[in-house]
Protein backbone atom coordinates (compact mmCIF):
# COMPACT_ATOMS: atom_id res chain seq x y z
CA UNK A 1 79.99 73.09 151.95
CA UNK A 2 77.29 70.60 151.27
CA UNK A 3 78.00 66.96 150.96
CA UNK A 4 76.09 65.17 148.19
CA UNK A 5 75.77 61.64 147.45
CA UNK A 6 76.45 61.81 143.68
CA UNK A 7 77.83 63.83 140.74
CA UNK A 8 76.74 64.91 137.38
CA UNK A 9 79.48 66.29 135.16
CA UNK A 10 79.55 67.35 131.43
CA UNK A 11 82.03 66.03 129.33
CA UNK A 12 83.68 68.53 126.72
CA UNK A 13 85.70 71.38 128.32
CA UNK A 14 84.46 69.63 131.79
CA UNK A 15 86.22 66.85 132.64
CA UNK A 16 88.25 66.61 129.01
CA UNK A 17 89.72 68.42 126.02
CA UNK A 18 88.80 66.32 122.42
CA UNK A 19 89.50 69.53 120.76
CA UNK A 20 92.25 68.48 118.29
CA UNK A 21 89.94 64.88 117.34
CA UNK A 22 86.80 67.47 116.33
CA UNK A 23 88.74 70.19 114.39
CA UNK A 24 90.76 66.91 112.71
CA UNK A 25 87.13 65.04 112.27
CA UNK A 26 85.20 68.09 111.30
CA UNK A 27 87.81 69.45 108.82
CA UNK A 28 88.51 65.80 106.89
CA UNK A 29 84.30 65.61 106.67
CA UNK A 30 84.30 69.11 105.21
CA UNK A 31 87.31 68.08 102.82
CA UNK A 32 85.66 64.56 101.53
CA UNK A 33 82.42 66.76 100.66
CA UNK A 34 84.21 69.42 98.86
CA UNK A 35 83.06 72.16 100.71
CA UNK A 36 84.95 75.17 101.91
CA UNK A 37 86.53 74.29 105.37
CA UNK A 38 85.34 76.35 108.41
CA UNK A 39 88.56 77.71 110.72
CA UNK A 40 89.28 76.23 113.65
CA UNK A 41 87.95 78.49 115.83
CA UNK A 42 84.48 78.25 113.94
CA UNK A 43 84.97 74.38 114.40
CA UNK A 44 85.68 74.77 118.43
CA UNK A 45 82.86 77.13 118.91
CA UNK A 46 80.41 74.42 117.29
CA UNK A 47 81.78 71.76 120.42
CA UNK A 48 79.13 70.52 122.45
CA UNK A 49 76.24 70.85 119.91
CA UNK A 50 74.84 67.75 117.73
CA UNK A 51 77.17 66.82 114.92
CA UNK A 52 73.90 67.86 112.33
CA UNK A 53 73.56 71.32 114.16
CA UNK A 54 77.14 71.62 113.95
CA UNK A 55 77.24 71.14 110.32
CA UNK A 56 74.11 73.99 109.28
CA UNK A 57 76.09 76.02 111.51
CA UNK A 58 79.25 75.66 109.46
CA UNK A 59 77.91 75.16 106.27
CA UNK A 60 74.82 76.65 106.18
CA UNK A 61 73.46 73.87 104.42
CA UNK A 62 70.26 72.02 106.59
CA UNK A 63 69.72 69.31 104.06
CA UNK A 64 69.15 65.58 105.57
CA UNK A 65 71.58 64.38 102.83
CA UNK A 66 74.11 66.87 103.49
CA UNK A 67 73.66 65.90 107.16
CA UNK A 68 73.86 62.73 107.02
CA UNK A 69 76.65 62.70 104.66
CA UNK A 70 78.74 64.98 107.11
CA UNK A 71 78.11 62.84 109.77
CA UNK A 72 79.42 59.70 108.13
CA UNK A 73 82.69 61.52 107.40
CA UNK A 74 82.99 62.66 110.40
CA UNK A 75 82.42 59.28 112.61
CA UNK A 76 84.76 57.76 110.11
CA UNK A 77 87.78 59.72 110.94
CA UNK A 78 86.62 60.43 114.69
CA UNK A 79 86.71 56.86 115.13
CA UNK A 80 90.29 56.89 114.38
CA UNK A 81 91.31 59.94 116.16
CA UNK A 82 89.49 60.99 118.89
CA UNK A 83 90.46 58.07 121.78
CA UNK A 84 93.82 58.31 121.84
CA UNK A 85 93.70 62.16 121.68
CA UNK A 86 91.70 63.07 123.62
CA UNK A 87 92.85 64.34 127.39
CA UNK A 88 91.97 65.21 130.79
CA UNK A 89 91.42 68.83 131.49
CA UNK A 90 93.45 70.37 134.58
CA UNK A 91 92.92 68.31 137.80
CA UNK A 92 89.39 66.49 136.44
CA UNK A 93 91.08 63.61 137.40
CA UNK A 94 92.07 64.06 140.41
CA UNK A 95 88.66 65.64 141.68
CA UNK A 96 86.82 62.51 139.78
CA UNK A 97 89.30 60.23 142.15
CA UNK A 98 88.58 62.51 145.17
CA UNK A 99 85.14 62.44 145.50
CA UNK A 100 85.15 58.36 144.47
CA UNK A 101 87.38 57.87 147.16
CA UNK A 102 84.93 59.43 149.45
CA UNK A 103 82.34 56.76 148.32
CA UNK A 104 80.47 59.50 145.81
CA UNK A 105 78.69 58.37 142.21
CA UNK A 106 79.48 60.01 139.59
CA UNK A 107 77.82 60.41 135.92
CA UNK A 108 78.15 61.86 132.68
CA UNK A 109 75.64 63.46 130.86
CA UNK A 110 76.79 64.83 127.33
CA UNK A 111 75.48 65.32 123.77
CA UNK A 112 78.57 63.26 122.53
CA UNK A 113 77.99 59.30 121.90
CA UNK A 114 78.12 57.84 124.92
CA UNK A 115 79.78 54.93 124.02
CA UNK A 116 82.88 57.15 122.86
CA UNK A 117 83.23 58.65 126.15
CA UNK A 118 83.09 55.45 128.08
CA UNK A 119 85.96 54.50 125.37
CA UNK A 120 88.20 57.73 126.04
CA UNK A 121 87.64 56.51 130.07
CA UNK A 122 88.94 53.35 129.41
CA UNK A 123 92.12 54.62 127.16
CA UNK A 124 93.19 57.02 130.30
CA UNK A 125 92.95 54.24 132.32
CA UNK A 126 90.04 55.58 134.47
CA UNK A 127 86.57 53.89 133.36
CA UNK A 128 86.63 53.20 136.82
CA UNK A 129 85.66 56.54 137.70
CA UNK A 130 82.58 56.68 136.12
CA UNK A 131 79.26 55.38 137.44
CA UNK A 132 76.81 56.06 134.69
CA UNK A 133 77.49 57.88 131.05
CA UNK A 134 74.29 59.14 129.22
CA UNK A 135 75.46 60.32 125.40
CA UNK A 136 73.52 61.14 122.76
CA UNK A 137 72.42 57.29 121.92
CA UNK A 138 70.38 57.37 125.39
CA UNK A 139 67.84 60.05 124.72
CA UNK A 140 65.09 61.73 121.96
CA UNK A 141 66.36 65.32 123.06
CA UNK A 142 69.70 66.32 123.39
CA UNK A 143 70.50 69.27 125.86
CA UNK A 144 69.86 71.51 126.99
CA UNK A 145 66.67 69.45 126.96
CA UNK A 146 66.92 68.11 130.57
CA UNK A 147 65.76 64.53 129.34
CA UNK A 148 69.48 63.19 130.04
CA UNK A 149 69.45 64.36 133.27
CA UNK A 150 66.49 63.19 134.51
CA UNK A 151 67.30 59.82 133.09
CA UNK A 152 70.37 60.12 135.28
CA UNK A 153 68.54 60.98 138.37
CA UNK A 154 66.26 57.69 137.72
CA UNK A 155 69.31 55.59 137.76
């Protein structure tokens, strides 16, 4: 097995589960804009793709205003729900405590806001963990554009 000095892990279905936050955020932003909601399913299948991507996807609807709109929904409930409900998947943290224990970095590279993840780290009591988070705020392309990573490999 080959030892490396650092780690790069995604966040959704990596190292945590936010599902319940999304479908909640996603289904209250479909609700204030009177549109038809999407099932859950549809809503989990969307995770991991820009909010505005998500929303053509479920709506069909490409519109900057209907974007935009969606997205301020969305933030506004996802603020509220998604930190405290959102949990580690499996062992991630135990592997994320193994390899800092053996003196390894670690980063996060995600097309989720940054700044939420590093929040959802600090609620589980493990911020410490982490080395380096690059979200969505940190780069022009979000992935699979490998812009994030090579920012991570820079720091």
């Amino acid at each position: 097995m080959k030892n490396y000095d650092a780690y790069i892990f995604d966040f959704d279905y990596t190292l945590a589960d936010a599902t319940e936050p999304v479908v909640g955020s996603f289904l209250y932003a479909l609700e204030k804009m009177n549109l038809q909601k999407s099932s859950r399913q549809d809503i989990i299948n969307t995770i991991g793709i820009p909010i505005g991507e998500s929303y053509t996807i479920l709506t069909g609807d490409d519109s900057e205003e209907g974007i935009e709109l969606f997205k301020k929904y969305q933030k506004e409930k996802s603020d509220e729900i998604t930190v405290p409900n959102t949990v580690f998947i499996g062992d991630a943290k135990e592997v994320l405590q193994i390899l800092k224990n053996r003196g390894k970095k670690i980063g996060i590279v995600s097309s989720r806001w940054g700044q939420r993840i590093n929040d959802i780290f600090e609620n589980l009591n493990s911020r410490e963990l982490i080395d380096f988070i690059i979200g969505t705020e940190h780069v022009e392309n979000y992935k699979p554009n490998p812009e994030g990573l090579f920012k991570m490999i820079d720091m």
